[in-house]
PDB file of N, CA and C in Angstrom:
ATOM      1  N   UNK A   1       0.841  -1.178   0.000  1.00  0.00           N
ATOM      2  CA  UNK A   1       0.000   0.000   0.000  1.00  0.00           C
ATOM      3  C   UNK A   1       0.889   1.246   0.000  1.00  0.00           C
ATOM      4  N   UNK A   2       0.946   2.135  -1.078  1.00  0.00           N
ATOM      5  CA  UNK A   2       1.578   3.389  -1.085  1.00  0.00           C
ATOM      6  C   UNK A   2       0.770   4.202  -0.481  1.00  0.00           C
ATOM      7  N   UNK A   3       1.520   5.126   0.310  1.00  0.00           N
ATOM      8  CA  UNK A   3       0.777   6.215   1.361  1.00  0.00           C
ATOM      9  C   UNK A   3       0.473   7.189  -0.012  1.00  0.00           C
ATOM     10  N   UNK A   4      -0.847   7.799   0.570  1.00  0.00           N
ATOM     11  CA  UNK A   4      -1.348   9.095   0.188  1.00  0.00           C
ATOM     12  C   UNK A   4      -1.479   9.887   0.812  1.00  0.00           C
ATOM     13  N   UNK A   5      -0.722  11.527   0.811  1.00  0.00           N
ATOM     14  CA  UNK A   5      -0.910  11.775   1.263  1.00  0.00           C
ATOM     15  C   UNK A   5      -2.105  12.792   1.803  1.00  0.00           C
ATOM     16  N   UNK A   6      -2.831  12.295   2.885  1.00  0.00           N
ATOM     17  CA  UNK A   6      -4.307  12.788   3.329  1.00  0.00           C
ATOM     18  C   UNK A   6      -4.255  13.661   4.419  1.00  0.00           C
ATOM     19  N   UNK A   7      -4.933  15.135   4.473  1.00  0.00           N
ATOM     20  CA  UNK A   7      -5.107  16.355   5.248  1.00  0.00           C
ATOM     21  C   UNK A   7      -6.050  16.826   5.463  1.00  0.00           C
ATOM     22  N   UNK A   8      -6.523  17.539   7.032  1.00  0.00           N
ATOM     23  CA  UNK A   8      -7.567  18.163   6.829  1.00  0.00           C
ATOM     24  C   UNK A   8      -7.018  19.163   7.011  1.00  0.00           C
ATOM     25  N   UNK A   9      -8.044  20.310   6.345  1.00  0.00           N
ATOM     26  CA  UNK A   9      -7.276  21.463   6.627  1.00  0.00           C
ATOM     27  C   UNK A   9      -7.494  22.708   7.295  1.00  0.00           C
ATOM     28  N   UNK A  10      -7.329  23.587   7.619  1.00  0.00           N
ATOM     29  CA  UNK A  10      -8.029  24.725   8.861  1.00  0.00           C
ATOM     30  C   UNK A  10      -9.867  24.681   8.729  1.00  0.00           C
ATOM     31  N   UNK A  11      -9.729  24.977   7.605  1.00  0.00           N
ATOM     32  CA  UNK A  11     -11.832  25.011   7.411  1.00  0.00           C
ATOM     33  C   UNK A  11     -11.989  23.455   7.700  1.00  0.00           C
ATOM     34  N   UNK A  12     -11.545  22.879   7.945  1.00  0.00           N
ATOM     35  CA  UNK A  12     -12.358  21.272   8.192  1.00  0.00           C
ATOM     36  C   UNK A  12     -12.322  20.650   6.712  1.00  0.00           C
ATOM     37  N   UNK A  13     -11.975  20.918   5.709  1.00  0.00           N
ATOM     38  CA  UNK A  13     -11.635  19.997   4.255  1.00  0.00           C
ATOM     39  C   UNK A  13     -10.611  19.370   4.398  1.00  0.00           C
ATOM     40  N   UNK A  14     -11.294  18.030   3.708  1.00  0.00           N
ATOM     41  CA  UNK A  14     -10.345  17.326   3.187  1.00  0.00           C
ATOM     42  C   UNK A  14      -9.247  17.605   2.018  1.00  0.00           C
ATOM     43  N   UNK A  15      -8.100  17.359   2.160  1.00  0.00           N
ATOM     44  CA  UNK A  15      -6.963  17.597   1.395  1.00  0.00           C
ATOM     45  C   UNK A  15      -6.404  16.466   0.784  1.00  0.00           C
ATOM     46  N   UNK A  16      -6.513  15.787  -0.675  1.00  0.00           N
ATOM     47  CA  UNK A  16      -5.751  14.775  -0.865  1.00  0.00           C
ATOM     48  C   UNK A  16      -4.297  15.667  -1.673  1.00  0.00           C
ATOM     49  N   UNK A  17      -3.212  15.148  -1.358  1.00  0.00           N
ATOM     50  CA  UNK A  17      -2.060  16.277  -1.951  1.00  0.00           C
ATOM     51  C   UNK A  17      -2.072  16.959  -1.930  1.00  0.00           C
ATOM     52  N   UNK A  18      -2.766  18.128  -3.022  1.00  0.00           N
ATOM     53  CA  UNK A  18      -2.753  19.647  -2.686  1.00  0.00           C
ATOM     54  C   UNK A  18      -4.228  20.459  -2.905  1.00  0.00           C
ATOM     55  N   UNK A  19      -4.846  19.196  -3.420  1.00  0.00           N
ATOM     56  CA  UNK A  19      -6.372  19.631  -3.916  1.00  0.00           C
ATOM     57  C   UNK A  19      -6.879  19.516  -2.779  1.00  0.00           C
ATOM     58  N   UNK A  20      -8.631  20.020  -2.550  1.00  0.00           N
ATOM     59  CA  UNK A  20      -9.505  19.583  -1.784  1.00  0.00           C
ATOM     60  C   UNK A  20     -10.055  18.038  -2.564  1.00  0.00           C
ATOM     61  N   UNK A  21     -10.725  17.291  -1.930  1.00  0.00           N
ATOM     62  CA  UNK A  21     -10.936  15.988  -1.856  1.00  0.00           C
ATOM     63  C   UNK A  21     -12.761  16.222  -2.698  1.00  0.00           C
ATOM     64  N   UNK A  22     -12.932  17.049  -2.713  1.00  0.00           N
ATOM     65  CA  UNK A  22     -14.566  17.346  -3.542  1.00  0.00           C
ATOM     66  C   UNK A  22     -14.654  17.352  -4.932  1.00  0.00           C
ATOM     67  N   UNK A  23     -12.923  18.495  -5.305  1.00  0.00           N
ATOM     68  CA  UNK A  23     -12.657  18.805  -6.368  1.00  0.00           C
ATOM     69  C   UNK A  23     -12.202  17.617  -7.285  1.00  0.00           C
ATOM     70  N   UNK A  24     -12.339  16.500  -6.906  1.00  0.00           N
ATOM     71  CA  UNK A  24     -11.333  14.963  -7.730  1.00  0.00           C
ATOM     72  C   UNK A  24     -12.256  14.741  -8.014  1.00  0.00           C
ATOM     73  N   UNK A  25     -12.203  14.031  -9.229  1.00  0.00           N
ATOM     74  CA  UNK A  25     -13.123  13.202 -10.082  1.00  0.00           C
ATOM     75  C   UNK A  25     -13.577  12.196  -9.247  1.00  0.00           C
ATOM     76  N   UNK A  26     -14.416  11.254  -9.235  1.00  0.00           N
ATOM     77  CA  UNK A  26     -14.587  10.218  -8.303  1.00  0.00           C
ATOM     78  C   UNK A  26     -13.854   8.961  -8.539  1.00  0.00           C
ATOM     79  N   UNK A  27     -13.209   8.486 -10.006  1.00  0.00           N
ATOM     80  CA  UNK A  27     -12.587   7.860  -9.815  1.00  0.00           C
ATOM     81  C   UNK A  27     -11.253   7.817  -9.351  1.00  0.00           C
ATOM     82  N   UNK A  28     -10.704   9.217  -9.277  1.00  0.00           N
ATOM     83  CA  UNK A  28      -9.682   9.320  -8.585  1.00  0.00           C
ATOM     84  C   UNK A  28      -9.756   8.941  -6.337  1.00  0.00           C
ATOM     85  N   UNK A  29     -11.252   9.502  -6.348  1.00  0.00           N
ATOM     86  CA  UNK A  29     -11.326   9.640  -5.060  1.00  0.00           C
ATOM     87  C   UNK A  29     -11.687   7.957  -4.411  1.00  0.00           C
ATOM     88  N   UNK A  30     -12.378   7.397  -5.480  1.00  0.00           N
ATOM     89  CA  UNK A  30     -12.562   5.818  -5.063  1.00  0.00           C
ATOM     90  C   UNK A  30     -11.156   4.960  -4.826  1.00  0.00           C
ATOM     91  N   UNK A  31      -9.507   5.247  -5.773  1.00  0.00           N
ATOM     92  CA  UNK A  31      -9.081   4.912  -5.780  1.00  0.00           C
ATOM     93  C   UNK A  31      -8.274   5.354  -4.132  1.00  0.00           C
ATOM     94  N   UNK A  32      -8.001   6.174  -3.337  1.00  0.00           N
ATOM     95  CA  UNK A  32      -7.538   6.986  -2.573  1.00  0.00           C
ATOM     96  C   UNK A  32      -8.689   6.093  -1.074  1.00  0.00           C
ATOM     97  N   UNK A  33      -9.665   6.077  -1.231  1.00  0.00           N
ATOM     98  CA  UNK A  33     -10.474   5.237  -0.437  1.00  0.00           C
ATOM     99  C   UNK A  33     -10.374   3.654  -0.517  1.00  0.00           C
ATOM    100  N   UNK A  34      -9.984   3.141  -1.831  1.00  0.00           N
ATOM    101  CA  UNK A  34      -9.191   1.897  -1.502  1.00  0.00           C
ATOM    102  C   UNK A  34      -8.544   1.333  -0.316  1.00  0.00           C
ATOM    103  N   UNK A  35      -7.802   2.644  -0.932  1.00  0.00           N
ATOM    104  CA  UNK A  35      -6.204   2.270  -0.238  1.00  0.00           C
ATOM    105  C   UNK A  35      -6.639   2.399   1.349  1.00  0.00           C
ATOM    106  N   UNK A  36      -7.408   2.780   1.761  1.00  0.00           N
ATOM    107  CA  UNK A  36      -8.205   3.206   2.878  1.00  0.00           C
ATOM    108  C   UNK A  36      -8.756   1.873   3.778  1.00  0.00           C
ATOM    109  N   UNK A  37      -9.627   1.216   2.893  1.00  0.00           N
ATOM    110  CA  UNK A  37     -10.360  -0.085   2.901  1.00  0.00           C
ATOM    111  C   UNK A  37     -11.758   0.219   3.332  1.00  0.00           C
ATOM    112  N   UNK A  38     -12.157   1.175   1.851  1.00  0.00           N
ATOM    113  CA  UNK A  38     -13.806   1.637   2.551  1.00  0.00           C
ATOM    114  C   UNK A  38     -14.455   1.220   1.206  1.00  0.00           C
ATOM    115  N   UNK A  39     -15.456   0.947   1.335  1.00  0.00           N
ATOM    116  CA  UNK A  39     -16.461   0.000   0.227  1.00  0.00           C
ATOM    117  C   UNK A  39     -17.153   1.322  -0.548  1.00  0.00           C
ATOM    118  N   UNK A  40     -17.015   1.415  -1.677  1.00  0.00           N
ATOM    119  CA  UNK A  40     -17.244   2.067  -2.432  1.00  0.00           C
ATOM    120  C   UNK A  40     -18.565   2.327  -3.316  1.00  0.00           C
ATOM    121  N   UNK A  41     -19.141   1.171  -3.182  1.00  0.00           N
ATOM    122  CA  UNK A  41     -20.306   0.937  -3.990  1.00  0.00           C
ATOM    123  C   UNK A  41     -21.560   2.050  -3.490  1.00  0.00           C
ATOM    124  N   UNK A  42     -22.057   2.545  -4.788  1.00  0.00           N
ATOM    125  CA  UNK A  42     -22.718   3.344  -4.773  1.00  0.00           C
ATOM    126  C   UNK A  42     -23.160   5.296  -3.775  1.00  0.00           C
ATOM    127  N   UNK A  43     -21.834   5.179  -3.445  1.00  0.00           N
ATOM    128  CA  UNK A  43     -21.349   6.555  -2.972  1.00  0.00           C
ATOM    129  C   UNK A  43     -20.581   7.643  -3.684  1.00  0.00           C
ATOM    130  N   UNK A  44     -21.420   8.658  -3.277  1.00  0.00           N
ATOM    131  CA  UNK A  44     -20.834   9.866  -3.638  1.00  0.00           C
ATOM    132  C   UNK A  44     -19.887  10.272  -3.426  1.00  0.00           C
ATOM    133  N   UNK A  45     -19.610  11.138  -3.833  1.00  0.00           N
ATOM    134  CA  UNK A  45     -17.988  11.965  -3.998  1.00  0.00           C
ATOM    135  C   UNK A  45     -17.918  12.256  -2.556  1.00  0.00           C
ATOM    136  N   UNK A  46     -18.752  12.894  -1.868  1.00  0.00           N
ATOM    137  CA  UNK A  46     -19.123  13.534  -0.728  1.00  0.00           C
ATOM    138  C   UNK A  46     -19.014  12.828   0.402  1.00  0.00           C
ATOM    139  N   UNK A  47     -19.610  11.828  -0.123  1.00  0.00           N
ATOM    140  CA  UNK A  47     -20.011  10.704   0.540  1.00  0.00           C
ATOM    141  C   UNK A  47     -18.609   9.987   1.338  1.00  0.00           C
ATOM    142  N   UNK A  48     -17.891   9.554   0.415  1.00  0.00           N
ATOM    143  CA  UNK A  48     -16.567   9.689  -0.336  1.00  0.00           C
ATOM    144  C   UNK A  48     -14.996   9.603   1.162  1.00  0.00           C
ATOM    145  N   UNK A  49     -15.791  11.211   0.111  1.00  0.00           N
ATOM    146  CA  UNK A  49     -14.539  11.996   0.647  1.00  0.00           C
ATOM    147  C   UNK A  49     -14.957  12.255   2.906  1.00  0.00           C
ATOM    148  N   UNK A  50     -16.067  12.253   3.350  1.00  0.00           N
ATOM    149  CA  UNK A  50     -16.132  12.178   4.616  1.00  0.00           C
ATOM    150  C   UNK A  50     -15.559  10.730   5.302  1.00  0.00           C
ATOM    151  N   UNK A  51     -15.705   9.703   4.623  1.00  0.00           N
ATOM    152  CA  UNK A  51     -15.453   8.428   5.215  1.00  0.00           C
ATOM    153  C   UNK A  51     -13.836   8.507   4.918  1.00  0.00           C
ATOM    154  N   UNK A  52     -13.040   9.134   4.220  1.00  0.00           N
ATOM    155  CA  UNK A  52     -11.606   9.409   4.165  1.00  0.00           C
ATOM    156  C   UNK A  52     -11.065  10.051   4.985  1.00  0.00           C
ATOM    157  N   UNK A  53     -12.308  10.603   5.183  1.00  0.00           N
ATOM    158  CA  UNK A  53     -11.556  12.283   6.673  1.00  0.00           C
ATOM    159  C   UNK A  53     -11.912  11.290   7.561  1.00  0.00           C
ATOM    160  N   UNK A  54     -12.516  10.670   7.761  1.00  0.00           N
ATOM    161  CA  UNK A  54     -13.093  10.326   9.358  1.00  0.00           C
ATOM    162  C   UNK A  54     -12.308   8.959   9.301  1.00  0.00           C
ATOM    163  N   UNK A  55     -11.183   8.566   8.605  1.00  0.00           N
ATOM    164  CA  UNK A  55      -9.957   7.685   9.078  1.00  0.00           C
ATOM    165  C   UNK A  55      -9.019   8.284   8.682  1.00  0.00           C
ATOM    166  N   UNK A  56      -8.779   9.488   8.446  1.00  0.00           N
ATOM    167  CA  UNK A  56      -7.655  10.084   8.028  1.00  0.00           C
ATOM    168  C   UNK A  56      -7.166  11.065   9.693  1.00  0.00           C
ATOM    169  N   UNK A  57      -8.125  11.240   9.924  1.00  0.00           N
ATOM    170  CA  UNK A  57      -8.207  11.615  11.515  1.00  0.00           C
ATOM    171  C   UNK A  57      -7.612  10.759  12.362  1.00  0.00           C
ATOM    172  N   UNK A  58      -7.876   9.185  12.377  1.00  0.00           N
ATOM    173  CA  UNK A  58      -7.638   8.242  13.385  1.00  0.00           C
ATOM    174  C   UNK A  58      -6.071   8.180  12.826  1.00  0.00           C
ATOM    175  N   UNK A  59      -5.581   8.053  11.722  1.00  0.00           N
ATOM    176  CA  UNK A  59      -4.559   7.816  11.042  1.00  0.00           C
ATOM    177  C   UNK A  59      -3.174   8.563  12.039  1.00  0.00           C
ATOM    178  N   UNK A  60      -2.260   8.184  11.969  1.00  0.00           N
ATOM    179  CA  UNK A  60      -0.956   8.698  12.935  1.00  0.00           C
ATOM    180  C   UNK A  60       0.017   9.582  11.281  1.00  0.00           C
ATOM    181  N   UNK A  61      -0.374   9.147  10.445  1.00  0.00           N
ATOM    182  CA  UNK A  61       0.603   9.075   9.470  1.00  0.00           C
ATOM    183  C   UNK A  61       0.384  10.609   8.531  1.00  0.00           C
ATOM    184  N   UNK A  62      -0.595  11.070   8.972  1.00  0.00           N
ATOM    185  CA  UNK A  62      -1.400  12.276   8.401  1.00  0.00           C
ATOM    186  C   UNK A  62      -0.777  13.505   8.845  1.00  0.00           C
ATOM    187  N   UNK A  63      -1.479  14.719   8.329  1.00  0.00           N
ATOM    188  CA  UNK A  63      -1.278  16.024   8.953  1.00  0.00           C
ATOM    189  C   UNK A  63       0.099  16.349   8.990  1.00  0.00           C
ATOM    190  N   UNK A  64       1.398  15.713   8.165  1.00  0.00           N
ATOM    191  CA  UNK A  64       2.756  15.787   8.622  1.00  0.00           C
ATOM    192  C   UNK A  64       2.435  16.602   7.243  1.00  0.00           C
ATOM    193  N   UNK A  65       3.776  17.441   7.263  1.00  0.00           N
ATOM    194  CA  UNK A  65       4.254  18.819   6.499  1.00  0.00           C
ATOM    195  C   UNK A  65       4.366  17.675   5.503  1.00  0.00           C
ATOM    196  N   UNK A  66       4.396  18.520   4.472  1.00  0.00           N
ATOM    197  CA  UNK A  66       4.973  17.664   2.793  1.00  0.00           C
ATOM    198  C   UNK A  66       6.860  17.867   3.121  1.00  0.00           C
ATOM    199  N   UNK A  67       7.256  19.056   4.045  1.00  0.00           N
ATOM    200  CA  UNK A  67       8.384  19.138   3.411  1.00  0.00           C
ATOM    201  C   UNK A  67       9.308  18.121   4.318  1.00  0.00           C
ATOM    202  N   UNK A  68       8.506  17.475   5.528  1.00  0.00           N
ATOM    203  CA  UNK A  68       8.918  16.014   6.391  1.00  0.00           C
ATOM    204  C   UNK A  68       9.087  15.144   5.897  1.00  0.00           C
ATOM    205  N   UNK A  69       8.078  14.747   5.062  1.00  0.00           N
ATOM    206  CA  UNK A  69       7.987  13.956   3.789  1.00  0.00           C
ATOM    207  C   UNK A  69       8.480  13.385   2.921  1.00  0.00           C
ATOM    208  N   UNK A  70       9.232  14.898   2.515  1.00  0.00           N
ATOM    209  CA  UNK A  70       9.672  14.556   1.024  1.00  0.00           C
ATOM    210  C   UNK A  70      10.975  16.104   1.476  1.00  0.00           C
ATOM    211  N   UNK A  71      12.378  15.600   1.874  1.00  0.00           N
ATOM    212  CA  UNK A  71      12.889  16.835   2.174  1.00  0.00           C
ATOM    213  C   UNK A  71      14.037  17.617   1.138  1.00  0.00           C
ATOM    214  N   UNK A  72      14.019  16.180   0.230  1.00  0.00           N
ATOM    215  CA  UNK A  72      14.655  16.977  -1.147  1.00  0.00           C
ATOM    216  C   UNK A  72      13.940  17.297  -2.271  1.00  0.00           C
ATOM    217  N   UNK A  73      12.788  17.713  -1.809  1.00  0.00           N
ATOM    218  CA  UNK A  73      11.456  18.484  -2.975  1.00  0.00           C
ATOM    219  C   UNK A  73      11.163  20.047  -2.671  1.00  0.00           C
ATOM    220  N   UNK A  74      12.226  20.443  -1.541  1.00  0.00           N
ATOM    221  CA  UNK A  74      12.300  21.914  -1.338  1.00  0.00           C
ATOM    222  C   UNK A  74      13.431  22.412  -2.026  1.00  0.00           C
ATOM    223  N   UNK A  75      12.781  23.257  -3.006  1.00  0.00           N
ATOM    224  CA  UNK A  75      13.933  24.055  -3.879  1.00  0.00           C
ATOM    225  C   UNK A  75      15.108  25.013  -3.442  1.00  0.00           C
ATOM    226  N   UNK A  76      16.103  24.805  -3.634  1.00  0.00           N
ATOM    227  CA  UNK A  76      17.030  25.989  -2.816  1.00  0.00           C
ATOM    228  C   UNK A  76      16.764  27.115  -2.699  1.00  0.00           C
ATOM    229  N   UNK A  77      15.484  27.735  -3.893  1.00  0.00           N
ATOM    230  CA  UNK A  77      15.289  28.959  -3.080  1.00  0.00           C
ATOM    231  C   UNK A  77      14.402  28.902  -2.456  1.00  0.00           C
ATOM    232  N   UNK A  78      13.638  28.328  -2.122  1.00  0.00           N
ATOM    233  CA  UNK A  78      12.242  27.960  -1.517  1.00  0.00           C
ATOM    234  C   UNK A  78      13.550  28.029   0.321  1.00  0.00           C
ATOM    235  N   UNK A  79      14.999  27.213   0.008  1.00  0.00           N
ATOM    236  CA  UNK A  79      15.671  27.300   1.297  1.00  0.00           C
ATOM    237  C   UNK A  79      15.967  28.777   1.513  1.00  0.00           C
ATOM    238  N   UNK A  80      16.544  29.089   0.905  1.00  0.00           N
ATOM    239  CA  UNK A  80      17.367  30.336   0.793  1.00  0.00           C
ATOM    240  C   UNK A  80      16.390  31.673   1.372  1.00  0.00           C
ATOM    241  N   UNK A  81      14.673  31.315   1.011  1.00  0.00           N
ATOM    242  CA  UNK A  81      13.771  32.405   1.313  1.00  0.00           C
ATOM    243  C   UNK A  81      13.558  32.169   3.209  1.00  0.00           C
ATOM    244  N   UNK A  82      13.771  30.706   3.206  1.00  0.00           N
ATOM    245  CA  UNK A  82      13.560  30.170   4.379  1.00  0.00           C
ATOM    246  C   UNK A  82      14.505  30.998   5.675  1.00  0.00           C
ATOM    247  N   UNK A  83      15.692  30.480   5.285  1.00  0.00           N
ATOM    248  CA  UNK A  83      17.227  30.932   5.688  1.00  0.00           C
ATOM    249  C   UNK A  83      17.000  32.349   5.693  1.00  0.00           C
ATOM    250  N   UNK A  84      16.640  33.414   4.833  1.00  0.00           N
ATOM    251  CA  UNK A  84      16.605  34.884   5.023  1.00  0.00           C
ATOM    252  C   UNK A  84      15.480  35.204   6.042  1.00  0.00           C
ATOM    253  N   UNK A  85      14.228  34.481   6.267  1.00  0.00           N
ATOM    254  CA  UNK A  85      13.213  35.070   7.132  1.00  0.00           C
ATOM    255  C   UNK A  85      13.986  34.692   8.664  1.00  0.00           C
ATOM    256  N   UNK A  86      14.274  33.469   8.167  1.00  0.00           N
ATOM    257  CA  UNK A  86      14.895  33.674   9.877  1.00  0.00           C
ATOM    258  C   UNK A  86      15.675  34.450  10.482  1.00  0.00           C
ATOM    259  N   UNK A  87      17.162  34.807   9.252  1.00  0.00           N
ATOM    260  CA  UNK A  87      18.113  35.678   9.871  1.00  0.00           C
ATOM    261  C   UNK A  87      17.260  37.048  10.103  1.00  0.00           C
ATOM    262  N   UNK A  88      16.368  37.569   9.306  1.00  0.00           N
ATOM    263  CA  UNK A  88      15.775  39.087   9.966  1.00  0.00           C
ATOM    264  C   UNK A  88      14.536  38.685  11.258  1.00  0.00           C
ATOM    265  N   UNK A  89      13.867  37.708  11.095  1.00  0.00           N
ATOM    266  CA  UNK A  89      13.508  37.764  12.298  1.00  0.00           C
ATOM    267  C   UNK A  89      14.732  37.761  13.617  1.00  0.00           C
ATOM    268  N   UNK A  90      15.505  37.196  13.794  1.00  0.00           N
ATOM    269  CA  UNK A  90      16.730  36.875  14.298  1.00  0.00           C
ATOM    270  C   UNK A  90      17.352  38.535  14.876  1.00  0.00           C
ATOM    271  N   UNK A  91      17.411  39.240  13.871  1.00  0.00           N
ATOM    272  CA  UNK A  91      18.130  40.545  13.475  1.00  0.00           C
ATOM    273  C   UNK A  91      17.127  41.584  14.262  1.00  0.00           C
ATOM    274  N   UNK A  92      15.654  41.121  13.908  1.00  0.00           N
ATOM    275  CA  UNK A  92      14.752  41.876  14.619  1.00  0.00           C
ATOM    276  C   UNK A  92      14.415  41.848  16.031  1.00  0.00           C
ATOM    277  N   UNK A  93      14.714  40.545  16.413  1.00  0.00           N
ATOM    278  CA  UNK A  93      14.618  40.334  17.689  1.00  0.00           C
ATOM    279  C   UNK A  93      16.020  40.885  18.690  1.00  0.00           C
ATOM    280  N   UNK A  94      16.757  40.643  17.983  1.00  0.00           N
ATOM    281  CA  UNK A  94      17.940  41.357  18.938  1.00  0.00           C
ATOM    282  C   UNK A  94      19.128  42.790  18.741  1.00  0.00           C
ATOM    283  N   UNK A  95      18.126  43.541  17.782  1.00  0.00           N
ATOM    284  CA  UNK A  95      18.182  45.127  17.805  1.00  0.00           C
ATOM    285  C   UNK A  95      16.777  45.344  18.757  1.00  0.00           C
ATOM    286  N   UNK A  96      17.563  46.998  19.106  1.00  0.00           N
ATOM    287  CA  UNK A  96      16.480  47.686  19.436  1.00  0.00           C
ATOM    288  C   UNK A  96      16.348  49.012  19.052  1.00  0.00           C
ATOM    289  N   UNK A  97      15.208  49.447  19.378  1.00  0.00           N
ATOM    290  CA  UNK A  97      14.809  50.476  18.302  1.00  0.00           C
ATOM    291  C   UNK A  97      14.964  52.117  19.337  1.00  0.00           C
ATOM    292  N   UNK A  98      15.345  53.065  18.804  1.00  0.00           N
ATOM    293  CA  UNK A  98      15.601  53.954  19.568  1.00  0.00           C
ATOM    294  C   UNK A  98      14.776  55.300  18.796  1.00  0.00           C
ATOM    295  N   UNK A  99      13.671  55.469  19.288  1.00  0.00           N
ATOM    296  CA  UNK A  99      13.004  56.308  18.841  1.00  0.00           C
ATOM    297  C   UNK A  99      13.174  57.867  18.630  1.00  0.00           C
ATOM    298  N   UNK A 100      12.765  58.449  16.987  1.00  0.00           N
ATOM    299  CA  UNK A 100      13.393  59.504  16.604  1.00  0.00           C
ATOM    300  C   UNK A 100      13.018  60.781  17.721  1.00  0.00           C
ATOM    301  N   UNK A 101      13.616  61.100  18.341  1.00  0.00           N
ATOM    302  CA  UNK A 101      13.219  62.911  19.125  1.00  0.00           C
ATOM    303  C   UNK A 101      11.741  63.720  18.149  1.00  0.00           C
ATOM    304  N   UNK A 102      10.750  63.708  18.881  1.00  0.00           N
ATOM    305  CA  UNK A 102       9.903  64.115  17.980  1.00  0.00           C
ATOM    306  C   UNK A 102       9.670  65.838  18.808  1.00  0.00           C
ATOM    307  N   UNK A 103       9.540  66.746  17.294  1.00  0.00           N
ATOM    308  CA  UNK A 103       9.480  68.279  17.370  1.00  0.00           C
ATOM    309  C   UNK A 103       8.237  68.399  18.866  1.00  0.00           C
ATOM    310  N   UNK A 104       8.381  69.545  19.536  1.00  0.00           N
ATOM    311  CA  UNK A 104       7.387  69.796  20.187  1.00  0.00           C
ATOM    312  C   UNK A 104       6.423  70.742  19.453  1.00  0.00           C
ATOM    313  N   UNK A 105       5.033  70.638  19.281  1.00  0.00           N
ATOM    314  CA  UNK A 105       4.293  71.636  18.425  1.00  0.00           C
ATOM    315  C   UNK A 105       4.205  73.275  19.324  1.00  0.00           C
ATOM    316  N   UNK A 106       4.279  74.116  18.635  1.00  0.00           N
ATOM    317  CA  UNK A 106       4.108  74.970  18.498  1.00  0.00           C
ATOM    318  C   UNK A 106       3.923  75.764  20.128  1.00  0.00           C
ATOM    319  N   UNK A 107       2.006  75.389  19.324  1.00  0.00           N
ATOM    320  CA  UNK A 107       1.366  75.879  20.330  1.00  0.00           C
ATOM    321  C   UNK A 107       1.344  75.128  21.885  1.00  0.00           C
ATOM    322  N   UNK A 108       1.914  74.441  22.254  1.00  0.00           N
ATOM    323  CA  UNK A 108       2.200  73.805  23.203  1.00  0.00           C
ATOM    324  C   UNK A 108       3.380  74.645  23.891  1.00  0.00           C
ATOM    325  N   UNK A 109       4.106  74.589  23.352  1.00  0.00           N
ATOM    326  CA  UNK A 109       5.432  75.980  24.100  1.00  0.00           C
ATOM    327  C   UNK A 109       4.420  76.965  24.124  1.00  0.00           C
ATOM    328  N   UNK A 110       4.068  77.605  23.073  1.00  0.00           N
ATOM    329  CA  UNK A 110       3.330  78.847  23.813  1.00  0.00           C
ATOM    330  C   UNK A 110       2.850  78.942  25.146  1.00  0.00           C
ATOM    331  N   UNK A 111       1.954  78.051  25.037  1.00  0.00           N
ATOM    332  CA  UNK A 111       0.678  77.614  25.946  1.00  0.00           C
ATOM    333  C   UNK A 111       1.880  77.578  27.625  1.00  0.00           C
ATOM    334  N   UNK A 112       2.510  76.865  27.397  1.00  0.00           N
ATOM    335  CA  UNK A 112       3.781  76.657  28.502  1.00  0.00           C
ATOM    336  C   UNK A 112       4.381  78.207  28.910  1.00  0.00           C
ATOM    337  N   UNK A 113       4.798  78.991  28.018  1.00  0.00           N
ATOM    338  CA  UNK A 113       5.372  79.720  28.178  1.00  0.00           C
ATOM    339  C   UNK A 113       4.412  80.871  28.696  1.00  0.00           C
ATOM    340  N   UNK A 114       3.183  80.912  28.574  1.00  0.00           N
ATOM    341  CA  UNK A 114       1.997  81.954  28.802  1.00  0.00           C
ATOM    342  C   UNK A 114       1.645  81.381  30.605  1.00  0.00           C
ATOM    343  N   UNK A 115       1.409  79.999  30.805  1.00  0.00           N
ATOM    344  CA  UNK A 115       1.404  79.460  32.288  1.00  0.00           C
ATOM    345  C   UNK A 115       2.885  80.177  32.840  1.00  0.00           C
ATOM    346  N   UNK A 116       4.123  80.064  32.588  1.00  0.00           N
ATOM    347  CA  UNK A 116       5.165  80.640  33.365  1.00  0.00           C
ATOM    348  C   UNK A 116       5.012  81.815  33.774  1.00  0.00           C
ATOM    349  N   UNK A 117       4.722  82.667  32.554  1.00  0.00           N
ATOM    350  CA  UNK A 117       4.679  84.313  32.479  1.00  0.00           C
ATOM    351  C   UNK A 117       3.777  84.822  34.121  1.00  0.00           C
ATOM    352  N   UNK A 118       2.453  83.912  33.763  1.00  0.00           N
ATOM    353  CA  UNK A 118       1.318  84.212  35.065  1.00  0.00           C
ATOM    354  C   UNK A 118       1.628  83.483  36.319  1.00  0.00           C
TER     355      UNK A 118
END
């Protein structure tokens, strides 16, 4: 049995690879429920695709990143973008920021300077 890989995803859809599980033809989705060991006869896509989520849930083998997976299918720049967010988060976290001297308005000295006078 070759793994497929099966996801649910923040809204509660099913994910086979990268599609939602609604969007597959049904013979793609019967084949994916095979591999599953769910009886197929006379069910919907819908139908389907819930009895996939509701052992794809029990499943241990699920919900793992693609890039756990499969770790030489990340492109070097796909690394390289990786590698740069960290060094500025990194950079951001251990500067600090020293805020510019901001002008005093105007009328505020006045106002100051008219309280002294009295």
């Amino acid at each position: 049995m070759t793994p497929v890989l099966v996801s649910v995803d923040k809204a509660g859809d099913l994910k086979i690879g990268r599609k939602k599980c609604r969007l597959y033809k049904k013979g793609e989705v019967v084949k994916v429920a095979k591999k599953y060991g769910i009886n197929t006869d006379k069910k919907t896509i819908g139908e389907l695709c819930g009895a996939i989520k509701s052992r794809a849930k029990s499943s241990p083998m699920n919900n793992i990143p693609p890039a756990k997976l499969y770790p030489t299918a990340i492109s070097p720049s796909r690394k390289a973008a990786i590698n740069k967010k960290i060094v500025t988060s990194f950079m951001r976290n251990m500067t600090t920021r020293i805020p510019a001297p901001r002008p005093k308005p105007v009328a505020v000295a006045r106002a100051r300077a008219n309280v002294k006078k009295i």
